[in-house]
C-alpha atoms as a PDB file:
ATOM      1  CA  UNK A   1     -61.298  30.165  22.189  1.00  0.00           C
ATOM      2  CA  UNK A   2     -59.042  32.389  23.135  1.00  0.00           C
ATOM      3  CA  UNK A   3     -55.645  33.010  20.812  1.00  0.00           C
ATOM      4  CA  UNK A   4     -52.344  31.969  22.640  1.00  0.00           C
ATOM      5  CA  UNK A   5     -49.534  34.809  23.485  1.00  0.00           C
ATOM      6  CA  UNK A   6     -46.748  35.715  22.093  1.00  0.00           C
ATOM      7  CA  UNK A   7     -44.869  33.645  24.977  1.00  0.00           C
ATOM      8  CA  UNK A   8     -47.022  30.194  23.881  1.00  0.00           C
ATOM      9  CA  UNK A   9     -45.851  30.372  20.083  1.00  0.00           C
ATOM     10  CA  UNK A  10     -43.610  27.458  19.352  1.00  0.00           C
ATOM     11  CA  UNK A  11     -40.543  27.979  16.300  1.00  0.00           C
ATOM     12  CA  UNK A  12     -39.521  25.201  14.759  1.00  0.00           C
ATOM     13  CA  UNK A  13     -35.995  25.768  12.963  1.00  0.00           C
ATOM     14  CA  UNK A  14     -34.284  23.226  10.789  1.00  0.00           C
ATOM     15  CA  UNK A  15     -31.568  21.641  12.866  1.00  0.00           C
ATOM     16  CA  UNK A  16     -29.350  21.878   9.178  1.00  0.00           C
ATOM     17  CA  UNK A  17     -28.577  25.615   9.705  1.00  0.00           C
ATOM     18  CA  UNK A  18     -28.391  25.930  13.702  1.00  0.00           C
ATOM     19  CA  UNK A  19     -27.363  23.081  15.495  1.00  0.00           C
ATOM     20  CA  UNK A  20     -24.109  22.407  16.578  1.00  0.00           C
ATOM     21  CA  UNK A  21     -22.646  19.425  15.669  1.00  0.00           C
ATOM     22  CA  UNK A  22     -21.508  16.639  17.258  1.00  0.00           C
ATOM     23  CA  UNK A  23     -17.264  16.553  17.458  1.00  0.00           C
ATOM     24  CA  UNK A  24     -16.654  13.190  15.879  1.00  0.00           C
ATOM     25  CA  UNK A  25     -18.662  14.424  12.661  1.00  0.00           C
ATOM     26  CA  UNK A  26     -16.698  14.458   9.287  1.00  0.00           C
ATOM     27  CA  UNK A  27     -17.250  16.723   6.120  1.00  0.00           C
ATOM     28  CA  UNK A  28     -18.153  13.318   3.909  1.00  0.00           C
ATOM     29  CA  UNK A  29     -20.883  11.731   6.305  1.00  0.00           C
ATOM     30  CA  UNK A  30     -23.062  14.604   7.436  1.00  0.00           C
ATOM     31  CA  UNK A  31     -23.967  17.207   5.215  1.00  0.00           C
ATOM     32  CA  UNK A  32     -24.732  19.531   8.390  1.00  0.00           C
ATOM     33  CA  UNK A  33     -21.133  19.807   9.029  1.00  0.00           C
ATOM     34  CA  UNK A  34     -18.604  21.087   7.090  1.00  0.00           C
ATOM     35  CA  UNK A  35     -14.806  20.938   8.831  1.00  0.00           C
ATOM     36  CA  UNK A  36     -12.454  23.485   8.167  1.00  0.00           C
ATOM     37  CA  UNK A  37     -10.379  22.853   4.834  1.00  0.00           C
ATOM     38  CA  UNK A  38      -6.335  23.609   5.224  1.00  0.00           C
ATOM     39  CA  UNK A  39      -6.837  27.148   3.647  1.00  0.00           C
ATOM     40  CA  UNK A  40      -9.505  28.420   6.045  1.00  0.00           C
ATOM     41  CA  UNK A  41      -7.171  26.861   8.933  1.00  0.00           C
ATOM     42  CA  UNK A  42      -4.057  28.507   7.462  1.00  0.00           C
ATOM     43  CA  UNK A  43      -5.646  32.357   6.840  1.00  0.00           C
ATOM     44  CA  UNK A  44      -7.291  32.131  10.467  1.00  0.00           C
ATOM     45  CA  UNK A  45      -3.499  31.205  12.003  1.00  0.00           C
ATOM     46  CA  UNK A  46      -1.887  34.084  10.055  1.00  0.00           C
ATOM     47  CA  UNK A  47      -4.884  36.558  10.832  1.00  0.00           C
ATOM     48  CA  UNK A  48      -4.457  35.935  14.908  1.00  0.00           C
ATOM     49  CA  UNK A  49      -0.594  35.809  14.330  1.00  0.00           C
ATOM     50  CA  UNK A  50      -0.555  39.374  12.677  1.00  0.00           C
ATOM     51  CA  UNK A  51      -2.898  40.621  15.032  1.00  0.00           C
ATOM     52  CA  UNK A  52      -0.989  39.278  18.198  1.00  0.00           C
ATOM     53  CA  UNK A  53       2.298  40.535  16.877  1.00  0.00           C
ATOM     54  CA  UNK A  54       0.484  44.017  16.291  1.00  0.00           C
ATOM     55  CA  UNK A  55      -0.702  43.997  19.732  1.00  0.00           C
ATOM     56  CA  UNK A  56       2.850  42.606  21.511  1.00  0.00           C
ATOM     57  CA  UNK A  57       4.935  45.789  19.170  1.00  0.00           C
ATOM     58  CA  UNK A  58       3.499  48.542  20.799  1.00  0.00           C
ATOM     59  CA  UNK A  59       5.649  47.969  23.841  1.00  0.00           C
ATOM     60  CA  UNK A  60       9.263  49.683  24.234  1.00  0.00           C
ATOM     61  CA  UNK A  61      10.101  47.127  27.151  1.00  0.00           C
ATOM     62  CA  UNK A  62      14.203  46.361  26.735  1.00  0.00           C
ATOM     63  CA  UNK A  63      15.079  42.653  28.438  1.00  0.00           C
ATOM     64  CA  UNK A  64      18.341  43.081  30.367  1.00  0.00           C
ATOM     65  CA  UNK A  65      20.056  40.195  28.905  1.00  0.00           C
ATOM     66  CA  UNK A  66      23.297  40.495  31.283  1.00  0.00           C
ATOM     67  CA  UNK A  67      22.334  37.941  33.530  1.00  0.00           C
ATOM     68  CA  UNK A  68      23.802  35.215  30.912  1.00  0.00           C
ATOM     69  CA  UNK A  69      27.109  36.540  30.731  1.00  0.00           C
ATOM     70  CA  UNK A  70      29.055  35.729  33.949  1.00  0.00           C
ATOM     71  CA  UNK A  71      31.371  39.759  33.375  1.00  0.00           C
ATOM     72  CA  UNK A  72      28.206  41.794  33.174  1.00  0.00           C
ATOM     73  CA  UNK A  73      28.644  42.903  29.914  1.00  0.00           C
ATOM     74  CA  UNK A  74      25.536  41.406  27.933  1.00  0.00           C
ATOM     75  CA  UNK A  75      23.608  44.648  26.463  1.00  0.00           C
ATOM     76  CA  UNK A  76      19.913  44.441  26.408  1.00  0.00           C
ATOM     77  CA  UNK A  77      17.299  43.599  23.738  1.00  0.00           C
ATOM     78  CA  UNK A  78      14.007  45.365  22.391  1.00  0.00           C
ATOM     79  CA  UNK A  79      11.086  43.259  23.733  1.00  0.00           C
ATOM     80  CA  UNK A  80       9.904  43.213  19.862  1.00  0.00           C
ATOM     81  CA  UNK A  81      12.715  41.802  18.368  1.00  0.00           C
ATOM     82  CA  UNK A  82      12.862  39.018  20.941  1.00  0.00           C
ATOM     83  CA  UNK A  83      12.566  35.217  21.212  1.00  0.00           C
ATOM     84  CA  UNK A  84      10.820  35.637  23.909  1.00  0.00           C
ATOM     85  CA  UNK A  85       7.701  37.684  22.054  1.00  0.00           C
ATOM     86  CA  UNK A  86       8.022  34.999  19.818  1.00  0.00           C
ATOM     87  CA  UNK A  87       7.662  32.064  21.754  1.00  0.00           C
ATOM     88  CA  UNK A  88       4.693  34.309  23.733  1.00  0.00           C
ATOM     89  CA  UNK A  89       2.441  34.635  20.488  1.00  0.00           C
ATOM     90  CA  UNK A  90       3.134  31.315  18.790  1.00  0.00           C
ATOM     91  CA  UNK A  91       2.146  29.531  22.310  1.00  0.00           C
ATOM     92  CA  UNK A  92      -1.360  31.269  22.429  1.00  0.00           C
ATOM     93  CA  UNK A  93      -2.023  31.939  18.934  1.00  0.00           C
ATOM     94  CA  UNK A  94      -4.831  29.086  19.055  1.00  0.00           C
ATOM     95  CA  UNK A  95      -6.127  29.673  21.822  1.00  0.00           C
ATOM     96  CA  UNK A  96      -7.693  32.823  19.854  1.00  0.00           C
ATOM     97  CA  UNK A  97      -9.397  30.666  17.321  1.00  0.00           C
ATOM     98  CA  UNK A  98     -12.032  29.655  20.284  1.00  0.00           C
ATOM     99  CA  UNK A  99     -13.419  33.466  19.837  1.00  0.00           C
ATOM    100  CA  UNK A 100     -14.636  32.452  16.650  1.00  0.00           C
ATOM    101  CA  UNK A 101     -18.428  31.714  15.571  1.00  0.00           C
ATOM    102  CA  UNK A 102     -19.613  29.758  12.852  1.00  0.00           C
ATOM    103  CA  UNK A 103     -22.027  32.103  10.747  1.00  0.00           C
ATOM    104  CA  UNK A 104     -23.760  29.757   9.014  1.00  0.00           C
ATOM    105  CA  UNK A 105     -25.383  32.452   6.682  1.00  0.00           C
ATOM    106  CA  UNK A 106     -22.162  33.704   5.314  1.00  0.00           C
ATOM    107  CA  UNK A 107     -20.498  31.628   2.532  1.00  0.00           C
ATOM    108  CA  UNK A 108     -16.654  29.979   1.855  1.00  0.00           C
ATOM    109  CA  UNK A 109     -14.263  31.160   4.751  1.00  0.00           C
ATOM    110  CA  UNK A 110     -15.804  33.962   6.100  1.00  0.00           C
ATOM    111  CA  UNK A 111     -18.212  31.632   7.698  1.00  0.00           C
ATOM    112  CA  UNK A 112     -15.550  31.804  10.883  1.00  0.00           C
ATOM    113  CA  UNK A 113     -15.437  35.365  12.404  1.00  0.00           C
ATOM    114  CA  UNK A 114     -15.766  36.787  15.614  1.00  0.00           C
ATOM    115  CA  UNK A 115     -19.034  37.676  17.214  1.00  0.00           C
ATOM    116  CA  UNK A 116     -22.536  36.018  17.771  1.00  0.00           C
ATOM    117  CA  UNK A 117     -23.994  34.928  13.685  1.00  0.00           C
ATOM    118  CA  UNK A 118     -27.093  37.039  12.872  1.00  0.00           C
ATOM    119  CA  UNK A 119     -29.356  33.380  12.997  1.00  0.00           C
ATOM    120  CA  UNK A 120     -28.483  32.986  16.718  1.00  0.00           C
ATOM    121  CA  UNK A 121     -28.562  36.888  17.665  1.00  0.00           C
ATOM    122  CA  UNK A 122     -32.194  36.522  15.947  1.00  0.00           C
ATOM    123  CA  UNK A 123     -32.737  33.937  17.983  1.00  0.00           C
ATOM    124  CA  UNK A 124     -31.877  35.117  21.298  1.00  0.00           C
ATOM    125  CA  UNK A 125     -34.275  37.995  20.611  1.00  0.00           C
ATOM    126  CA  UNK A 126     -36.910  35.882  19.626  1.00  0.00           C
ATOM    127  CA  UNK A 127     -36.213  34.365  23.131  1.00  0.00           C
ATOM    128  CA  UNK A 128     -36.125  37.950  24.935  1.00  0.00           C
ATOM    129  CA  UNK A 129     -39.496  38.636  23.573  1.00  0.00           C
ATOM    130  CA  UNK A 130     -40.853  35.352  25.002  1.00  0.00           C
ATOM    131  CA  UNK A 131     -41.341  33.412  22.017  1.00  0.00           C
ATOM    132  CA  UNK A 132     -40.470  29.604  22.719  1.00  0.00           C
ATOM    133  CA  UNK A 133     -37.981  28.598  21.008  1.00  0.00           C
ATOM    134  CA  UNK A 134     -37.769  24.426  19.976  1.00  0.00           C
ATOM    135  CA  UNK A 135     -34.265  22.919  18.936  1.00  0.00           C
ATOM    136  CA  UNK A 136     -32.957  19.733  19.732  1.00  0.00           C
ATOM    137  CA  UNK A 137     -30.184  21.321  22.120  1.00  0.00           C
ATOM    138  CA  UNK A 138     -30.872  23.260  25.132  1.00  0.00           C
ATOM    139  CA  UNK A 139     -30.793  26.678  24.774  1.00  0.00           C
ATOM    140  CA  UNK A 140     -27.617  26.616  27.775  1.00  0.00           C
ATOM    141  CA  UNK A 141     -25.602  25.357  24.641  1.00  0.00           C
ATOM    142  CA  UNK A 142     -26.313  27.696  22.165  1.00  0.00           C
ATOM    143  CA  UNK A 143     -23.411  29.355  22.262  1.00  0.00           C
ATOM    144  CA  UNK A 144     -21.089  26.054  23.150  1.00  0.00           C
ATOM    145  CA  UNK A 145     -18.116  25.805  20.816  1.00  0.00           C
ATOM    146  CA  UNK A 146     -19.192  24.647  17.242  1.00  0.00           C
ATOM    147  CA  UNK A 147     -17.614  21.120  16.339  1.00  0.00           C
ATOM    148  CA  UNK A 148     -16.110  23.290  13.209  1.00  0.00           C
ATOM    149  CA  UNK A 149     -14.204  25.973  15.660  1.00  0.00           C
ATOM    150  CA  UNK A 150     -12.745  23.003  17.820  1.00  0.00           C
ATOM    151  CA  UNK A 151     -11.803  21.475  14.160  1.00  0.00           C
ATOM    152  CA  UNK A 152     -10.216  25.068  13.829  1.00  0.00           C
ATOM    153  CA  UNK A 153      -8.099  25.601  16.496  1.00  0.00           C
ATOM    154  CA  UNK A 154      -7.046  20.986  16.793  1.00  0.00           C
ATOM    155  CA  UNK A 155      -6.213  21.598  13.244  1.00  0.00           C
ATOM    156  CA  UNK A 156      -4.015  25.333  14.632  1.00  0.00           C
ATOM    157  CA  UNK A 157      -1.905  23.173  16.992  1.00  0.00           C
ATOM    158  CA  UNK A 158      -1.005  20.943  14.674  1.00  0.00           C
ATOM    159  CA  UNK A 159      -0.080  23.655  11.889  1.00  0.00           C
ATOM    160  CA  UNK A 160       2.222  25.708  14.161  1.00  0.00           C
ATOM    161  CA  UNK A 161       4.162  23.148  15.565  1.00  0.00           C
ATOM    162  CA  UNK A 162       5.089  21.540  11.896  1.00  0.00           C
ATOM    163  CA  UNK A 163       5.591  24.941  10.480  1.00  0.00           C
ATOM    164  CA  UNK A 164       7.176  26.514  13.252  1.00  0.00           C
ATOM    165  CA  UNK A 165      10.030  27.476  11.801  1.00  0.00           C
ATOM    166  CA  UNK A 166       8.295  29.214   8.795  1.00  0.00           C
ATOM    167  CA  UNK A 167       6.801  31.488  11.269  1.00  0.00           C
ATOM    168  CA  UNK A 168      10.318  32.372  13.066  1.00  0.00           C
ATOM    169  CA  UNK A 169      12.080  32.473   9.490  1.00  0.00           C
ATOM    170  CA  UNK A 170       9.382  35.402   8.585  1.00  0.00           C
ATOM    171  CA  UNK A 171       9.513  36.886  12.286  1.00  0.00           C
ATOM    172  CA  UNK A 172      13.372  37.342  12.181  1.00  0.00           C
ATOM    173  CA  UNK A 173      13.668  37.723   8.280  1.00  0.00           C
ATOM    174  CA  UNK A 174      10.485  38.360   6.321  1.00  0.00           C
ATOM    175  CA  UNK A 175       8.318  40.924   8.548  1.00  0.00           C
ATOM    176  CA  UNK A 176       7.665  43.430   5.545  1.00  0.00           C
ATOM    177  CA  UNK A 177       6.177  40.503   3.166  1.00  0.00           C
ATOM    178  CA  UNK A 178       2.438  39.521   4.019  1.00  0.00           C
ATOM    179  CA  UNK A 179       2.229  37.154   6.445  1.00  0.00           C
ATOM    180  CA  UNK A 180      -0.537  35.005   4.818  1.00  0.00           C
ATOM    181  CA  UNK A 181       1.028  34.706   1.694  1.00  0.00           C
ATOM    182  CA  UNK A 182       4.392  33.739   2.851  1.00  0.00           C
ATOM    183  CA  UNK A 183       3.004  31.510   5.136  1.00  0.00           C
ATOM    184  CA  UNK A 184       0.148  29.994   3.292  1.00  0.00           C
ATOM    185  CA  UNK A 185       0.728  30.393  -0.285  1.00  0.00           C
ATOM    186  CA  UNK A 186       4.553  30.096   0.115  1.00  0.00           C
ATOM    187  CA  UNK A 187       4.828  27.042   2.152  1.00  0.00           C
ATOM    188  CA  UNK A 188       1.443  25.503   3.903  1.00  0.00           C
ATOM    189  CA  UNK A 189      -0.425  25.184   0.677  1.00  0.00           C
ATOM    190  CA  UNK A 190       1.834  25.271  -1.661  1.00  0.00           C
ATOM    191  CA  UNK A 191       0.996  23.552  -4.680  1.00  0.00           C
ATOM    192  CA  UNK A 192      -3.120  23.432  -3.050  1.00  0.00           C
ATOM    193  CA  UNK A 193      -5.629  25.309  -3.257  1.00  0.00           C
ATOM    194  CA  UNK A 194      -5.425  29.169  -2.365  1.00  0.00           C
ATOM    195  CA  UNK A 195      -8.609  30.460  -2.914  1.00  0.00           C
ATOM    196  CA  UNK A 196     -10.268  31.304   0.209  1.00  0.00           C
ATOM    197  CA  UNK A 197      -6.734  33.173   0.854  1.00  0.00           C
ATOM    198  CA  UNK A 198      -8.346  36.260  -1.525  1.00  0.00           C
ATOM    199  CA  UNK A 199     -12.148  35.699   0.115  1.00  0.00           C
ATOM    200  CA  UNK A 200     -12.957  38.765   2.302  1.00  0.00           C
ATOM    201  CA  UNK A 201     -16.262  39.517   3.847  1.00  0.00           C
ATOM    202  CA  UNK A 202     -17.778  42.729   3.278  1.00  0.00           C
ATOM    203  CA  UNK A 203     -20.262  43.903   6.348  1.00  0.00           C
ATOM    204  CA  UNK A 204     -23.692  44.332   5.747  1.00  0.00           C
ATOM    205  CA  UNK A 205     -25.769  47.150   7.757  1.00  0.00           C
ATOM    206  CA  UNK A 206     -26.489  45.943  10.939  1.00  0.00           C
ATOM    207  CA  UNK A 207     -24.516  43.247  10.532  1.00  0.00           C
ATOM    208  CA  UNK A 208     -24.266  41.915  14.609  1.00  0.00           C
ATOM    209  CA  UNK A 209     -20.943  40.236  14.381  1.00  0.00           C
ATOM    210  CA  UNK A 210     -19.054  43.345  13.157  1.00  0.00           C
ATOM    211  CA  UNK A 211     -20.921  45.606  15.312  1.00  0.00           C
ATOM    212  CA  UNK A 212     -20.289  43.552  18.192  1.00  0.00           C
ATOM    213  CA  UNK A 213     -16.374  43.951  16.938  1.00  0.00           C
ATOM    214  CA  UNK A 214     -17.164  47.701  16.827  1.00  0.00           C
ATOM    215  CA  UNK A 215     -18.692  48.099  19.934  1.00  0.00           C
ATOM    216  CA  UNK A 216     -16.070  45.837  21.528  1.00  0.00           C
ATOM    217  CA  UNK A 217     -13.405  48.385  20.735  1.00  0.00           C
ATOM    218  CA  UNK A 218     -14.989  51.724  21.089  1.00  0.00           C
ATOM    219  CA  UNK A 219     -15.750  50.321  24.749  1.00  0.00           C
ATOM    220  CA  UNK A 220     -12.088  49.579  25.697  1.00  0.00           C
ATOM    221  CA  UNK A 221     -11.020  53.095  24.638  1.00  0.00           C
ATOM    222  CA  UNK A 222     -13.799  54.748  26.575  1.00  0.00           C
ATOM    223  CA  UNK A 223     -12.654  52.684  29.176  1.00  0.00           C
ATOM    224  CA  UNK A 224      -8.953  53.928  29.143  1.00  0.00           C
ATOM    225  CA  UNK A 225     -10.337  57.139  28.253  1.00  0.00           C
ATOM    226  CA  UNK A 226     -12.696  57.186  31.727  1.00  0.00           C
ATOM    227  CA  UNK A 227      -9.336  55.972  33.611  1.00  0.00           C
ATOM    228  CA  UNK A 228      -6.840  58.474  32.251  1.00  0.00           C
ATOM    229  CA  UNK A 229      -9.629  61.383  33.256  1.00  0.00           C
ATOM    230  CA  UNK A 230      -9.705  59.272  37.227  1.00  0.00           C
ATOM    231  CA  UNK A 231      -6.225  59.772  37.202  1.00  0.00           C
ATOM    232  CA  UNK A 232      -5.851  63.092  35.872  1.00  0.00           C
ATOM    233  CA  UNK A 233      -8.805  64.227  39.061  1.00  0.00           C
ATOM    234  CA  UNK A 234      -6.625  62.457  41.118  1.00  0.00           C
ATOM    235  CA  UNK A 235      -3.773  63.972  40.632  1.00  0.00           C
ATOM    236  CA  UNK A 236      -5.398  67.519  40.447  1.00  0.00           C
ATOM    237  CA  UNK A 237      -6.915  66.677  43.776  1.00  0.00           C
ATOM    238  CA  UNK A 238      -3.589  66.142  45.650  1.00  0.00           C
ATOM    239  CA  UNK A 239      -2.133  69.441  44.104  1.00  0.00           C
ATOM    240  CA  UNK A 240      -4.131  71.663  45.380  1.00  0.00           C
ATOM    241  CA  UNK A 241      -4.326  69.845  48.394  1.00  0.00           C
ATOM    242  CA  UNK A 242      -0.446  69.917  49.766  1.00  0.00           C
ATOM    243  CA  UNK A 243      -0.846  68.758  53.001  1.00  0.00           C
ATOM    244  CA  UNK A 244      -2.505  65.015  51.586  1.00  0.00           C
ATOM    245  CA  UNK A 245      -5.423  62.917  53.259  1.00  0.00           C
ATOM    246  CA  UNK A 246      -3.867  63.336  56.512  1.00  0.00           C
ATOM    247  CA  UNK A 247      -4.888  66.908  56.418  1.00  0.00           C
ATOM    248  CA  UNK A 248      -8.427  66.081  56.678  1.00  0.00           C
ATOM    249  CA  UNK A 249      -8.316  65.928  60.343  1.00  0.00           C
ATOM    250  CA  UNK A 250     -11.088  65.851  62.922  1.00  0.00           C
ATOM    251  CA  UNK A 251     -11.995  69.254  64.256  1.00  0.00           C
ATOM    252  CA  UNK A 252      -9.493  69.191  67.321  1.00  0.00           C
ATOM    253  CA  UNK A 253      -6.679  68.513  64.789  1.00  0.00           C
ATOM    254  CA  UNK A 254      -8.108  71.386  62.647  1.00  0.00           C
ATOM    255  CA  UNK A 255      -6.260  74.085  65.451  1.00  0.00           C
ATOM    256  CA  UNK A 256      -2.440  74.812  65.845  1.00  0.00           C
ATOM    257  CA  UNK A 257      -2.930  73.800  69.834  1.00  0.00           C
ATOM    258  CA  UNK A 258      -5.532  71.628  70.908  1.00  0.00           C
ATOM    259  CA  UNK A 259      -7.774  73.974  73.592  1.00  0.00           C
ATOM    260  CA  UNK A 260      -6.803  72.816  77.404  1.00  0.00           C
ATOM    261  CA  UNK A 261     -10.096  71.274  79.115  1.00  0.00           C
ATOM    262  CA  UNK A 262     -10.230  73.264  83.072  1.00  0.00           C
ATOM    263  CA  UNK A 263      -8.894  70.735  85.368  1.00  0.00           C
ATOM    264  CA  UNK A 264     -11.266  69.839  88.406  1.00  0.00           C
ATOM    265  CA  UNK A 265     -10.675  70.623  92.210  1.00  0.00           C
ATOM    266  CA  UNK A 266     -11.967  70.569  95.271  1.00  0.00           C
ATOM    267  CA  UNK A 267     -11.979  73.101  98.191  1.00  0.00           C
ATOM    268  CA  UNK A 268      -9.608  70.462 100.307  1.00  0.00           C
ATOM    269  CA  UNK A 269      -6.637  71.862  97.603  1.00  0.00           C
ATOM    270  CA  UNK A 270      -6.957  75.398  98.673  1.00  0.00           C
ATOM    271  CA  UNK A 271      -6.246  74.427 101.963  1.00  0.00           C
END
């Protein structure tokens, strides 16, 4: 008899480490799912929030502010020191929690980060290769939002909107002190425990989550790399070509007078 493929192999995998779990599951009554604590909640927030406010600096956009002031004399305000970046970041800021993953094989906090987990990027392959793989969800949900993540960013909303004006106090006053510290330590979990606040995951090699992250970058800035160098042909192009598309004429339009076809007569007009 003959032995089956590669393609006919069956893996079984515990549904403890891979599945995700069902949303209305609590820390207490499963031990398959584990819901974000207040601390892993709080040092997510003020990771997006420092990266969004990084992002939103960069611009030198001034808002013309006149338009309140009925004389015309309102002066106008740098983009980063305004409400209205504010109000921008703190309105999306958990949103941003949904690009998380739950890496089950990581430990404390760091169990949220970016990226596809190294179980279910092992898995895929396994796929790729043709081995069948058996879970009790369909592999069309594999990478469905984990019931922790949607814990993560119900648990965001909430956060913001009570400490809301923590986050404008340190936006308008506080900018040079560490935004997880004066936000978490200081006031969220003050008095509670901290410790996941100091917990920072160092990559392994290979490591698909980070090199995802990697790879993710390096690609946008060959991107705007590969469109600066368009635009720079571009505009190369039209120098040395002064008279523009429109001088890329069909051949009569080529001449400075377009050559007079011989008109037709008969011998009646010589009479």
């Amino acid at each position: 008899m003959a032995e089956p493929g590669p393609a006919a192999c069956l893996l079984l995998l515990p549904l403890l480490l891979l599945s995700p779990a069902p949303a209305g599951g609590a820390a207490d009554d499963t031990e398959w799912v584990r819901l974000p604590s207040k601390c892993e909640v709080c040092k997510y927030v003020a990771v997006e929030l420092k990266s969004a406010f990084e992002e939103t600096g960069k611009t030198k956009e001034v808002i013309d502010t006149k338009y309140g002031f009925l004389d015309g004399k309102g002066s106008g305000i740098k983009y980063t020191q305004s409400d209205i970046r504010l109000i921008e970041v703190t309105e999306t800021i958990c949103k941003r929690l949904l690009d998380y993953n739950l890496h089950k094989e990581r430990t404390g906090s760091n169990r949220f980060a970016k990226g596809m987990s190294e179980t279910f990027e092992t898995l895929h392959n396994l796929v790729h290769k043709g081995v069948k793989v058996v879970m009790d969800i369909p592999y069309e949900l594999w990478n469905e939002t984990s019931a922790e993540v949607a814990d993560l960013k119900k648990q965001c909303d909430v956060l913001v909107e009570e400490f809301e004006d923590v986050i404008e106090d340190w936006y308008k006053h506080h900018q040079k002190e560490d935004l997880a510290q004066f936000l978490c330590a200081n006031h969220v979990l003050k008095g509670k425990d901290t410790s996941c606040l100091a917990e920072q995951w160092s990559s392994k090699k290979g490591d698909v989550a980070t090199a995802g992250e990697r790879a993710k970058k390096k690609n946008g800035k060959n991107k705007k790399a590969a469109e600066r160098k368009k635009k720079n042909k571009e505009k190369v192009e039209e120098a040395k070509s002064p008279l523009g598309p429109s001088a890329e004429g069909s051949p009569e339009e080529e001449g400075d007078i377009q050559p007079k076809a011989p008109l037709a007569h008969s011998p009646a007009d010589e009479l």
